[in-house]
ModelCIF file with pLDDT and N, C-alpha, C, O atoms, coordinates in Angstrom:
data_MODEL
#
_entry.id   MODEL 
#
_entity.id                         1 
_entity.type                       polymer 
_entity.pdbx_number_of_molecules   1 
#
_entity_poly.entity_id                      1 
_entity_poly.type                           'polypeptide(L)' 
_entity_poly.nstd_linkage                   no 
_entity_poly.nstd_monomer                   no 
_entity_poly.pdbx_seq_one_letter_code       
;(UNK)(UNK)(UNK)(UNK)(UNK)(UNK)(UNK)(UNK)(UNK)(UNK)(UNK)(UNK)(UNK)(UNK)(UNK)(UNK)
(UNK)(UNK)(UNK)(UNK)(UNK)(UNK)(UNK)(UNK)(UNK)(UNK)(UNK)(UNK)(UNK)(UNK)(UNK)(UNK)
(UNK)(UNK)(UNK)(UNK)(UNK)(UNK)(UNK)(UNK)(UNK)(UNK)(UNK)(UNK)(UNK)
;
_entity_poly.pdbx_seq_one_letter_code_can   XXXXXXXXXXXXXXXXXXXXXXXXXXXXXXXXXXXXXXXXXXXXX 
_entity_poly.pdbx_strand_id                 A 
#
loop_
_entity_poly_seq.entity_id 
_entity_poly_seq.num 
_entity_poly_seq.mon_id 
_entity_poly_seq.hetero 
1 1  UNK n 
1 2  UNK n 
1 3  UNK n 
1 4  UNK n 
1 5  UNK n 
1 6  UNK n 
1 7  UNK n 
1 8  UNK n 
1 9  UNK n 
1 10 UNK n 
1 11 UNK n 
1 12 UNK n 
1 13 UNK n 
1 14 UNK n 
1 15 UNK n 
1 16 UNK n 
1 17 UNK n 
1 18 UNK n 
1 19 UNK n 
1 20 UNK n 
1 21 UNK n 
1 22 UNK n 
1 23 UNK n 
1 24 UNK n 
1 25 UNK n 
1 26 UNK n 
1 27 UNK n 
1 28 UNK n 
1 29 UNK n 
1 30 UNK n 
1 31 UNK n 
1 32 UNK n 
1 33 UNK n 
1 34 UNK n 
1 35 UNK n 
1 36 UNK n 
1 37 UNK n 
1 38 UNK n 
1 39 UNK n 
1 40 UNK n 
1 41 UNK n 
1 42 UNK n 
1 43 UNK n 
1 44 UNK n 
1 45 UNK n 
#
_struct_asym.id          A 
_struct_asym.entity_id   1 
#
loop_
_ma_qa_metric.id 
_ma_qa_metric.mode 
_ma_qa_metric.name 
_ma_qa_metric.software_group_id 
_ma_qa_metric.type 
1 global pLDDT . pLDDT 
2 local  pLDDT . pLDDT 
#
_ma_qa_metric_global.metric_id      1 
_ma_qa_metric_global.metric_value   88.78 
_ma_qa_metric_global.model_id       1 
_ma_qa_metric_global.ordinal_id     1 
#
loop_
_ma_qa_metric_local.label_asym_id 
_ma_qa_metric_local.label_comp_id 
_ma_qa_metric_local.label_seq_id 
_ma_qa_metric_local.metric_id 
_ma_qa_metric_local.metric_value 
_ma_qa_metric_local.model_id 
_ma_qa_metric_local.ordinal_id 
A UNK 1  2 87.00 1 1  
A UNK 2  2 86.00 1 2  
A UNK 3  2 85.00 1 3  
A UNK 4  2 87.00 1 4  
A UNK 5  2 83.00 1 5  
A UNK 6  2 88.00 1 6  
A UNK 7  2 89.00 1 7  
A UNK 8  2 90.00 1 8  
A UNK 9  2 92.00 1 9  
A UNK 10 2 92.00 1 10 
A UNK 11 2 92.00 1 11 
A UNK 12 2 91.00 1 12 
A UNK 13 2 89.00 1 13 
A UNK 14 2 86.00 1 14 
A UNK 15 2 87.00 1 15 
A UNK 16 2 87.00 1 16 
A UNK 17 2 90.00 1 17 
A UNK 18 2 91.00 1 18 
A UNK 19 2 92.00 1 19 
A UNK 20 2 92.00 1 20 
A UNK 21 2 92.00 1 21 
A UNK 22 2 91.00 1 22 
A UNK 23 2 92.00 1 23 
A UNK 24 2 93.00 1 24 
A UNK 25 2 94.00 1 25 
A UNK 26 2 95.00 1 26 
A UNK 27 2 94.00 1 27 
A UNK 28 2 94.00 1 28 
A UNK 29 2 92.00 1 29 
A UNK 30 2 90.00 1 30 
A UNK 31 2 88.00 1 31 
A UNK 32 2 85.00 1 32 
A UNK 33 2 83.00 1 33 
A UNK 34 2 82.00 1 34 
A UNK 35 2 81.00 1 35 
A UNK 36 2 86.00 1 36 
A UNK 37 2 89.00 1 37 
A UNK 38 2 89.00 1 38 
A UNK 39 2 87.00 1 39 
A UNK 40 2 88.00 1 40 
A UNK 41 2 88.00 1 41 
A UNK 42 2 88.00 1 42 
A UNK 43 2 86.00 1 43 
A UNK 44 2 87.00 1 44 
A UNK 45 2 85.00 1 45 
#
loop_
_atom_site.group_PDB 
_atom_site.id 
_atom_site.type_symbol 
_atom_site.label_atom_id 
_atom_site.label_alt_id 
_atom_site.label_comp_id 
_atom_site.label_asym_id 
_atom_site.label_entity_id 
_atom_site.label_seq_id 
_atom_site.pdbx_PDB_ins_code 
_atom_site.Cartn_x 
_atom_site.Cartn_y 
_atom_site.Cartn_z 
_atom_site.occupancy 
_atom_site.B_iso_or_equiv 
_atom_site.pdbx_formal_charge 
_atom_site.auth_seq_id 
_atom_site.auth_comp_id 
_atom_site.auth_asym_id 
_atom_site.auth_atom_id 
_atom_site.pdbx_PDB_model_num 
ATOM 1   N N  . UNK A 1 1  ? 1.141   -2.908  8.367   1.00 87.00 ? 1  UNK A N  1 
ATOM 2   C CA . UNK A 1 1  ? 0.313   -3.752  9.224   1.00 87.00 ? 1  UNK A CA 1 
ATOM 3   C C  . UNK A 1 1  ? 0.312   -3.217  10.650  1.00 87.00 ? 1  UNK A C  1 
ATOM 4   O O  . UNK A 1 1  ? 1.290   -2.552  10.989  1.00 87.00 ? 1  UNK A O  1 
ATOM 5   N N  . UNK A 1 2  ? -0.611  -3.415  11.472  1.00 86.00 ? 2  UNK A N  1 
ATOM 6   C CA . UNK A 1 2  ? -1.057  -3.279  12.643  1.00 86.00 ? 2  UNK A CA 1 
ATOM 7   C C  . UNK A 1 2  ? -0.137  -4.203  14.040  1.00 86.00 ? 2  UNK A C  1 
ATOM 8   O O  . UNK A 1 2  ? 0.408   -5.229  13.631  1.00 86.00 ? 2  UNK A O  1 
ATOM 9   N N  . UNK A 1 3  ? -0.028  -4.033  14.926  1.00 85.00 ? 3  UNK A N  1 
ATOM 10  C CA . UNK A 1 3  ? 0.597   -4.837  15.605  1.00 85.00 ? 3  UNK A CA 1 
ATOM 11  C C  . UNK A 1 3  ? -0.416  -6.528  15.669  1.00 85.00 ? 3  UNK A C  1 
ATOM 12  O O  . UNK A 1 3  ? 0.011   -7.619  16.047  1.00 85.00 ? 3  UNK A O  1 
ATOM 13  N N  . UNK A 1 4  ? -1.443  -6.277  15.294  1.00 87.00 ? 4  UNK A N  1 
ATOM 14  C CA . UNK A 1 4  ? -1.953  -7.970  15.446  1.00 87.00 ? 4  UNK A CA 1 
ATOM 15  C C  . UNK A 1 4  ? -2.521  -8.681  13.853  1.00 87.00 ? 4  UNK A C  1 
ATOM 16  O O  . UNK A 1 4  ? -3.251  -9.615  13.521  1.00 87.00 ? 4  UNK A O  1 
ATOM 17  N N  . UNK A 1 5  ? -1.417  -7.252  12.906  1.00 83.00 ? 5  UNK A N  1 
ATOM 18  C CA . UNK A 1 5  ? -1.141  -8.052  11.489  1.00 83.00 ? 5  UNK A CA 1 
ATOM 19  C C  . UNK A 1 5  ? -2.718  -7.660  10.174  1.00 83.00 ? 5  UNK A C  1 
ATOM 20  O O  . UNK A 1 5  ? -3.000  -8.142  9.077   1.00 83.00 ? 5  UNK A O  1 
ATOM 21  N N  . UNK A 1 6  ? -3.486  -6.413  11.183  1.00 88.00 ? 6  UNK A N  1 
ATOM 22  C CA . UNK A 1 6  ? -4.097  -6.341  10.255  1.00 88.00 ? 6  UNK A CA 1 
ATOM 23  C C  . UNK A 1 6  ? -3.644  -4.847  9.088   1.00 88.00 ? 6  UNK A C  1 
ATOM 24  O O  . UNK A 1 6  ? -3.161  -3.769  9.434   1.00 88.00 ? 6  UNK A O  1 
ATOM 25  N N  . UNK A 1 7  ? -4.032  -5.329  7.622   1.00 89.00 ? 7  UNK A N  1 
ATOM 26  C CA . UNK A 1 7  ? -3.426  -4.441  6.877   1.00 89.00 ? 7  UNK A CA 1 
ATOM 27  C C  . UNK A 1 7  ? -4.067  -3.339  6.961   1.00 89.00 ? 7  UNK A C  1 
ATOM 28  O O  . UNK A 1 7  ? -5.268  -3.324  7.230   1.00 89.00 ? 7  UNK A O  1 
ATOM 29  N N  . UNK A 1 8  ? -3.141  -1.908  6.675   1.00 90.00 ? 8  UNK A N  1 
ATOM 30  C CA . UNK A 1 8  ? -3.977  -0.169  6.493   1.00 90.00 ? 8  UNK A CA 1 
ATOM 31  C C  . UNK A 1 8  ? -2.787  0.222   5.380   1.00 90.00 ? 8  UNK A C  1 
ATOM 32  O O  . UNK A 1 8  ? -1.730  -0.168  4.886   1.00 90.00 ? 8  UNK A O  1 
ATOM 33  N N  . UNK A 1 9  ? -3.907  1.428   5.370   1.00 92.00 ? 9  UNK A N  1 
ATOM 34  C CA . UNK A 1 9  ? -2.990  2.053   4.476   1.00 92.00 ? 9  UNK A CA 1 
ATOM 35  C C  . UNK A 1 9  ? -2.673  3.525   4.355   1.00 92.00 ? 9  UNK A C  1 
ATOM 36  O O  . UNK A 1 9  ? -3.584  4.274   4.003   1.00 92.00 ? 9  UNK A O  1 
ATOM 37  N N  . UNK A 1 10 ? -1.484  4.014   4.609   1.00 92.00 ? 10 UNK A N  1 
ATOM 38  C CA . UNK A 1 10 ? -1.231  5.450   4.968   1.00 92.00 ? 10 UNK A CA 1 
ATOM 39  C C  . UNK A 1 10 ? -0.969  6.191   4.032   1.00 92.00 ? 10 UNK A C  1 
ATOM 40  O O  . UNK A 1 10 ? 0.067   6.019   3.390   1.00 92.00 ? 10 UNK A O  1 
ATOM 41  N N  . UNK A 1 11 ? -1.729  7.055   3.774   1.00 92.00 ? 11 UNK A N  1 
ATOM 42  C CA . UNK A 1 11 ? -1.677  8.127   2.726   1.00 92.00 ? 11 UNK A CA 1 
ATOM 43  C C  . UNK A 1 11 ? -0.777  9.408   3.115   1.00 92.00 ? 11 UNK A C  1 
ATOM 44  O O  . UNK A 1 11 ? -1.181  9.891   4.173   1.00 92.00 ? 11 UNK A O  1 
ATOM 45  N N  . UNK A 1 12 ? 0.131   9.979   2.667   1.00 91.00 ? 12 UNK A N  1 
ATOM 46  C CA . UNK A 1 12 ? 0.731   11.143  2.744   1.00 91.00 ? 12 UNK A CA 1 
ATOM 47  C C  . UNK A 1 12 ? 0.071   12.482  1.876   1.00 91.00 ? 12 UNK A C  1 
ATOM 48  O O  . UNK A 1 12 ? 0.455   12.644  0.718   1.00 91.00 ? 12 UNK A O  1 
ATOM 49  N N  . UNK A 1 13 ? -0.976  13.476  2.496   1.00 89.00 ? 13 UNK A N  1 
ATOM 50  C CA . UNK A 1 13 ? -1.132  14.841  1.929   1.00 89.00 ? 13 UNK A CA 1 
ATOM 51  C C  . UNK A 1 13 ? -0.171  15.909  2.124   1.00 89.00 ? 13 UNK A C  1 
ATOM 52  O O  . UNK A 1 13 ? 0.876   15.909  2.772   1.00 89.00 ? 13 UNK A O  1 
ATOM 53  N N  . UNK A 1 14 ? -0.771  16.894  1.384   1.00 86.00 ? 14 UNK A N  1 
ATOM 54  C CA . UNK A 1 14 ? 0.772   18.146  1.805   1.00 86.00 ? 14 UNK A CA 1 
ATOM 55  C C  . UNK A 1 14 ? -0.225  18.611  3.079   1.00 86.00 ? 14 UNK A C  1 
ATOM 56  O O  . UNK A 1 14 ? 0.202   19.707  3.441   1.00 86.00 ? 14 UNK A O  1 
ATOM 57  N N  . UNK A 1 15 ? -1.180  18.292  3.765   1.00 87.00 ? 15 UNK A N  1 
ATOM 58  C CA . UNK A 1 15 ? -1.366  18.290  4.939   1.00 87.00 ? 15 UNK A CA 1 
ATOM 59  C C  . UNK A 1 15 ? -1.056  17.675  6.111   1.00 87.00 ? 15 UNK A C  1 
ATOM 60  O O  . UNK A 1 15 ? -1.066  18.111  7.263   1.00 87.00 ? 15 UNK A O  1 
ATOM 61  N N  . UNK A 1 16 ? -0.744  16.474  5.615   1.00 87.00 ? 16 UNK A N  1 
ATOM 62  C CA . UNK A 1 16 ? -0.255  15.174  6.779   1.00 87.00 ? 16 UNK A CA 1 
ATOM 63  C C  . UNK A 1 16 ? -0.454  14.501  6.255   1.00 87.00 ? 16 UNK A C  1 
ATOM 64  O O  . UNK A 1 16 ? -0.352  14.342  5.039   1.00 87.00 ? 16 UNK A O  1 
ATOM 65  N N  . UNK A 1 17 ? -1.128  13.342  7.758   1.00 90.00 ? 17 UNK A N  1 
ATOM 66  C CA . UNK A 1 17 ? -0.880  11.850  6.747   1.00 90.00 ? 17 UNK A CA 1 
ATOM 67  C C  . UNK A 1 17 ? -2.574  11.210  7.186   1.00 90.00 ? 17 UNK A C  1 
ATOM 68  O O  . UNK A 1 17 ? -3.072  11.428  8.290   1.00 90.00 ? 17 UNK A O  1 
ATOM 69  N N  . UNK A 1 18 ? -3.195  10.504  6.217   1.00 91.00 ? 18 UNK A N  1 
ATOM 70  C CA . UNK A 1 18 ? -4.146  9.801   6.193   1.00 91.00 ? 18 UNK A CA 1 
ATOM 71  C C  . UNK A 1 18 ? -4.058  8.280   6.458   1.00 91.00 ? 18 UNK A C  1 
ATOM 72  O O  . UNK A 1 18 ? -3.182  7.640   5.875   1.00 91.00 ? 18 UNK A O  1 
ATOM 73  N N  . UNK A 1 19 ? -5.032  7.581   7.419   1.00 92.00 ? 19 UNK A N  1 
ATOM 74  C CA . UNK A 1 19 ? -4.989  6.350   7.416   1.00 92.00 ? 19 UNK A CA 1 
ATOM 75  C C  . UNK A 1 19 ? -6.255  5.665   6.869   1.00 92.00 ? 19 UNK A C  1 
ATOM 76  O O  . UNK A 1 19 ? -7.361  6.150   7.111   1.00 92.00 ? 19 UNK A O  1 
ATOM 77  N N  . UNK A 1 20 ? -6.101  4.441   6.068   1.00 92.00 ? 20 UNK A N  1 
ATOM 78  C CA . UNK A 1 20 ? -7.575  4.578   5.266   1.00 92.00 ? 20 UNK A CA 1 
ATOM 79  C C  . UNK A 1 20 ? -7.192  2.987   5.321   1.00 92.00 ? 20 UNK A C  1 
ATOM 80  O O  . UNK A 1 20 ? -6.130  2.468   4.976   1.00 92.00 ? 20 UNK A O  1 
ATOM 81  N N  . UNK A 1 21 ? -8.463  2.311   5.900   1.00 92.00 ? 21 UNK A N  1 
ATOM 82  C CA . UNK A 1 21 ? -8.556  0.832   5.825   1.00 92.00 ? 21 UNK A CA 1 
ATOM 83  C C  . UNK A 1 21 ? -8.532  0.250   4.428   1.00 92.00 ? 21 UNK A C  1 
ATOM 84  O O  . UNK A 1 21 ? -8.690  0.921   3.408   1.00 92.00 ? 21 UNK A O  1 
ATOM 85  N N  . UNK A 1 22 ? -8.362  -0.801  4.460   1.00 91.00 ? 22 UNK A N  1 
ATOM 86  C CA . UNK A 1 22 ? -8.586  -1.750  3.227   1.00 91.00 ? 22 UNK A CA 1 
ATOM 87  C C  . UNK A 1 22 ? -9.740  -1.996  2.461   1.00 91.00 ? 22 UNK A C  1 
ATOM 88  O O  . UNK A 1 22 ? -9.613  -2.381  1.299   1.00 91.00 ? 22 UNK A O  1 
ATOM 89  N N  . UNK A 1 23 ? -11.538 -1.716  3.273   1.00 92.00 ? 23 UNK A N  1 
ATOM 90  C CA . UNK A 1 23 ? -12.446 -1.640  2.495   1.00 92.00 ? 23 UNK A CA 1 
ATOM 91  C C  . UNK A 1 23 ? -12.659 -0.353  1.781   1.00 92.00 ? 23 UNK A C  1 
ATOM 92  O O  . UNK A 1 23 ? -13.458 -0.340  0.844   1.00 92.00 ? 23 UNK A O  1 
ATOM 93  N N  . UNK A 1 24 ? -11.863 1.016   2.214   1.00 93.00 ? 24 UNK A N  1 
ATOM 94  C CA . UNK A 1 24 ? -11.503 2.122   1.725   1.00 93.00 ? 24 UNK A CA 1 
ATOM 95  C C  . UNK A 1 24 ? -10.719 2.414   0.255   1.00 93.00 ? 24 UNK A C  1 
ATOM 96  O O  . UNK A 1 24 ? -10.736 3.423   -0.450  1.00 93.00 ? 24 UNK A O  1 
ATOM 97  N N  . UNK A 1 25 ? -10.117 1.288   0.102   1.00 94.00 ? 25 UNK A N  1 
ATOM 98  C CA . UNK A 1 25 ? -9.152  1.108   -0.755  1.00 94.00 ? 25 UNK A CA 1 
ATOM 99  C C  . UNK A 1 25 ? -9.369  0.826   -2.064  1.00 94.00 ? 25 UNK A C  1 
ATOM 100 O O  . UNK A 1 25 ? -10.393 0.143   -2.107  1.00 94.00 ? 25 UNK A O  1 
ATOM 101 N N  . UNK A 1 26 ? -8.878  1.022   -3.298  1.00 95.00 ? 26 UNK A N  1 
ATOM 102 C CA . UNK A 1 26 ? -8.903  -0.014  -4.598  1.00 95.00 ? 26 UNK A CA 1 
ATOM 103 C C  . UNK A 1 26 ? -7.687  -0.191  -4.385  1.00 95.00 ? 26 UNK A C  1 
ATOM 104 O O  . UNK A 1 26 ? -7.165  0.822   -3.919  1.00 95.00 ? 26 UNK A O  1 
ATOM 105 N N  . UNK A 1 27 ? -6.827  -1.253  -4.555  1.00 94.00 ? 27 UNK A N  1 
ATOM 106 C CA . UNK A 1 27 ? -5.414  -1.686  -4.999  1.00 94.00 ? 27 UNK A CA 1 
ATOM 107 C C  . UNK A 1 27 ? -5.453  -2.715  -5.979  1.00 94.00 ? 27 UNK A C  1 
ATOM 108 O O  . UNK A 1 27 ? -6.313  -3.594  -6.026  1.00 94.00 ? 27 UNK A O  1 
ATOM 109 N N  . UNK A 1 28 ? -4.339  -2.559  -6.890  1.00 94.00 ? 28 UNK A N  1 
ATOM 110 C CA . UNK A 1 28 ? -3.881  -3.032  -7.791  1.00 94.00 ? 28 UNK A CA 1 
ATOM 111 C C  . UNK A 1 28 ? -2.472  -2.856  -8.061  1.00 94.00 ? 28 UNK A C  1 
ATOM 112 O O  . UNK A 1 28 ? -1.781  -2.073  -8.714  1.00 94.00 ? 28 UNK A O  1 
ATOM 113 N N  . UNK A 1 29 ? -2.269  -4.024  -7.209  1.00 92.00 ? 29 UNK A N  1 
ATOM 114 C CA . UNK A 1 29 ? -0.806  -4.224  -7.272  1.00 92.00 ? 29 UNK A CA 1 
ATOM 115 C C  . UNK A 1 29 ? -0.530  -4.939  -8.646  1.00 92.00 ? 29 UNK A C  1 
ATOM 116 O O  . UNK A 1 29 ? -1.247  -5.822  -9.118  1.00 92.00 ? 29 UNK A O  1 
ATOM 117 N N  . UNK A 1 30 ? 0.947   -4.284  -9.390  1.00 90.00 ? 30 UNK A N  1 
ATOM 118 C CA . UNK A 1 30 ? 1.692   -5.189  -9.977  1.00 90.00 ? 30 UNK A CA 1 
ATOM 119 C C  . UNK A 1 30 ? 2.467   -6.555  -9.672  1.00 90.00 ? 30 UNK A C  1 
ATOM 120 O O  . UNK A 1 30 ? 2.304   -7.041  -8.553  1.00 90.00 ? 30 UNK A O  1 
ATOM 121 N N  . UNK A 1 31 ? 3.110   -7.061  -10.380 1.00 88.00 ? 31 UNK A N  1 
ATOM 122 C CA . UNK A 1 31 ? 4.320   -8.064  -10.082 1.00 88.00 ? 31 UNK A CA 1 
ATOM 123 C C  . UNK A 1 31 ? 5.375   -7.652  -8.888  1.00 88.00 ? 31 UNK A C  1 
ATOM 124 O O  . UNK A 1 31 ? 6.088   -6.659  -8.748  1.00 88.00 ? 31 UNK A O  1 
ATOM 125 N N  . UNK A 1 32 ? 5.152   -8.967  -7.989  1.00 85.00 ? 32 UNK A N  1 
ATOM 126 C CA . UNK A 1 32 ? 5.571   -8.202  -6.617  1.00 85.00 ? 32 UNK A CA 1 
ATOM 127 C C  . UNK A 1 32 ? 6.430   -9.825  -5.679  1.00 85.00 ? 32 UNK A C  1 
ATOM 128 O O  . UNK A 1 32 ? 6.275   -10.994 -6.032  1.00 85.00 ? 32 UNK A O  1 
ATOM 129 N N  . UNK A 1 33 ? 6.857   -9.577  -5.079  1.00 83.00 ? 33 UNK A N  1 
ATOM 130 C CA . UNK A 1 33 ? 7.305   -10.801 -3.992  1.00 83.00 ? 33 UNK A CA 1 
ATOM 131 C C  . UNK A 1 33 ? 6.424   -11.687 -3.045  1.00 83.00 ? 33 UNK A C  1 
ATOM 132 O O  . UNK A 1 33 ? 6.373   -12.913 -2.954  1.00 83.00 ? 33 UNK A O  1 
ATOM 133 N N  . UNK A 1 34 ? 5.533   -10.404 -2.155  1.00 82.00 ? 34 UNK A N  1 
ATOM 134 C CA . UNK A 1 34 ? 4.812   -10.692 -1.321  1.00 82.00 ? 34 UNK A CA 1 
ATOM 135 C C  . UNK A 1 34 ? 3.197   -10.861 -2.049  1.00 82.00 ? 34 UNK A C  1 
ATOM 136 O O  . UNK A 1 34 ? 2.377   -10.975 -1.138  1.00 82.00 ? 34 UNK A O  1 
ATOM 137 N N  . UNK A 1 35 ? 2.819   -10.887 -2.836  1.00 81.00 ? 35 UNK A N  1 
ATOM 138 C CA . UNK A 1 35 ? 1.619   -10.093 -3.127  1.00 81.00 ? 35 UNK A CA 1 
ATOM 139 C C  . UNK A 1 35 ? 0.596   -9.644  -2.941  1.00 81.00 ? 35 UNK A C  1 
ATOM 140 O O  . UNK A 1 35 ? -0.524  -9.946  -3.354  1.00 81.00 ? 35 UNK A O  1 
ATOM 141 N N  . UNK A 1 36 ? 1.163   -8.448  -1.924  1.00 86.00 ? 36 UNK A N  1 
ATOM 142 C CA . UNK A 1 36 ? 0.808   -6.989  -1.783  1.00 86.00 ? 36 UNK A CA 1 
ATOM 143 C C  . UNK A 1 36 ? 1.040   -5.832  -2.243  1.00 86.00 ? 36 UNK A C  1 
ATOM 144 O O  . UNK A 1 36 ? 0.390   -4.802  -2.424  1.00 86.00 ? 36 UNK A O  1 
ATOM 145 N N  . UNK A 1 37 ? 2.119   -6.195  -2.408  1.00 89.00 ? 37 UNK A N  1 
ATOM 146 C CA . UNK A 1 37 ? 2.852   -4.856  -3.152  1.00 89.00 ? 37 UNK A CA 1 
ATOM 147 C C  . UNK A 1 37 ? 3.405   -4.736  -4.419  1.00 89.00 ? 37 UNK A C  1 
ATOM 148 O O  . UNK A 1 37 ? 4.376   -5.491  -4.385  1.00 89.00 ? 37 UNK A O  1 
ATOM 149 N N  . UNK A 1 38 ? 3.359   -4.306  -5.345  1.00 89.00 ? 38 UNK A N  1 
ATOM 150 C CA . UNK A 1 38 ? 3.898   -4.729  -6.601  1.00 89.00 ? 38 UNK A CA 1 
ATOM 151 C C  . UNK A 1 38 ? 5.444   -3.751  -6.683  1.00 89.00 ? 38 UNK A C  1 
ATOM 152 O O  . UNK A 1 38 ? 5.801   -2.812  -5.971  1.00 89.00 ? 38 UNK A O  1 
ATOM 153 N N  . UNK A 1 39 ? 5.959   -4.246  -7.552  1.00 87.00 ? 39 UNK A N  1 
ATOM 154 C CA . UNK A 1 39 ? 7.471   -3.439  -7.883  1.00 87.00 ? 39 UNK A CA 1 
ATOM 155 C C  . UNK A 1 39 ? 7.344   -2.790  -9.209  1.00 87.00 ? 39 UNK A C  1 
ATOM 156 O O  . UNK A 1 39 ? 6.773   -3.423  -10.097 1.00 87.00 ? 39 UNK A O  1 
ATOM 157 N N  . UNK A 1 40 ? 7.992   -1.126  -9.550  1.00 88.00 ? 40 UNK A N  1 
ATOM 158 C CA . UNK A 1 40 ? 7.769   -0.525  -10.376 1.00 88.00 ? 40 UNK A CA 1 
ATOM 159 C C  . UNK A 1 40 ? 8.695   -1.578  -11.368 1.00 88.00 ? 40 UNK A C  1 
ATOM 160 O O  . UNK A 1 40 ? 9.704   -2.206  -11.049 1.00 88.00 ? 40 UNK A O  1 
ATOM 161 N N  . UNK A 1 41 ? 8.009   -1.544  -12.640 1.00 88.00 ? 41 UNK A N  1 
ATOM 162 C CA . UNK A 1 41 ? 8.877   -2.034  -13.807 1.00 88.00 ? 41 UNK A CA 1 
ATOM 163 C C  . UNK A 1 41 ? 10.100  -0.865  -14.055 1.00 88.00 ? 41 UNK A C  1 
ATOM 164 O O  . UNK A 1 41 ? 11.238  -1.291  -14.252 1.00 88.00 ? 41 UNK A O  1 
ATOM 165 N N  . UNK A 1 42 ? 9.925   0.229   -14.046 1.00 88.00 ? 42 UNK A N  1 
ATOM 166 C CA . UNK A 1 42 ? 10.793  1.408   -14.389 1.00 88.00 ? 42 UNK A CA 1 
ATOM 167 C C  . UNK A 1 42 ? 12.058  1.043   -13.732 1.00 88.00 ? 42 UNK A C  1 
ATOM 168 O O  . UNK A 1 42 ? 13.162  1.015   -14.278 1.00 88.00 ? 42 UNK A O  1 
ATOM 169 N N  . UNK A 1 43 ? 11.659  0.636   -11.924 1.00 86.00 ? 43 UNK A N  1 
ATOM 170 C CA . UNK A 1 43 ? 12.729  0.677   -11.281 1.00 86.00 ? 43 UNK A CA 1 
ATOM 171 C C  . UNK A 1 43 ? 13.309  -0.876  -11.567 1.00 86.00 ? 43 UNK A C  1 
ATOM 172 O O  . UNK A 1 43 ? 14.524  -1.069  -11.537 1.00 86.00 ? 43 UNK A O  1 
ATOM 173 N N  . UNK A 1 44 ? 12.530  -1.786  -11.799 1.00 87.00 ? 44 UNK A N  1 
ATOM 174 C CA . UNK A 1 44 ? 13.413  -2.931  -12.213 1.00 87.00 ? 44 UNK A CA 1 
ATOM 175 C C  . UNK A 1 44 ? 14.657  -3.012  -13.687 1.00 87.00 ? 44 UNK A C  1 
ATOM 176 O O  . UNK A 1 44 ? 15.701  -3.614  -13.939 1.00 87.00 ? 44 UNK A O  1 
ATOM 177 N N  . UNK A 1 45 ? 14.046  -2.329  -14.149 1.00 85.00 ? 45 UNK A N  1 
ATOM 178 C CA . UNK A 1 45 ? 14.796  -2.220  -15.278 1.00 85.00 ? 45 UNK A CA 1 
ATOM 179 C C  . UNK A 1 45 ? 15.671  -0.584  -15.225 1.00 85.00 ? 45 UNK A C  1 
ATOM 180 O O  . UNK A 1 45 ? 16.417  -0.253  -16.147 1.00 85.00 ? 45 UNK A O  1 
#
């Protein structure tokens, strides 16, 4: 988030790093706390 809370999203290339808004985006988060973010099943288990 942004300092006045709006969401982005930073991409890491083996060039650097990308910032790409939210209408930029598809997400599909899994099962998550906040839901934004989902948690890997792999790592839960």
């Amino acid at each position: 988030r942004t300092t006045d809370g709006q969401l982005y999203f930073e991409y890491r290339k083996n060039t650097g790093y990308v910032i790409l808004r939210p209408e930029d985006i598809l997400h599909i988060p899994g099962l998550g706390f906040d839901g934004l973010v989902g948690y890997s099943p792999i790592a839960m288990a």
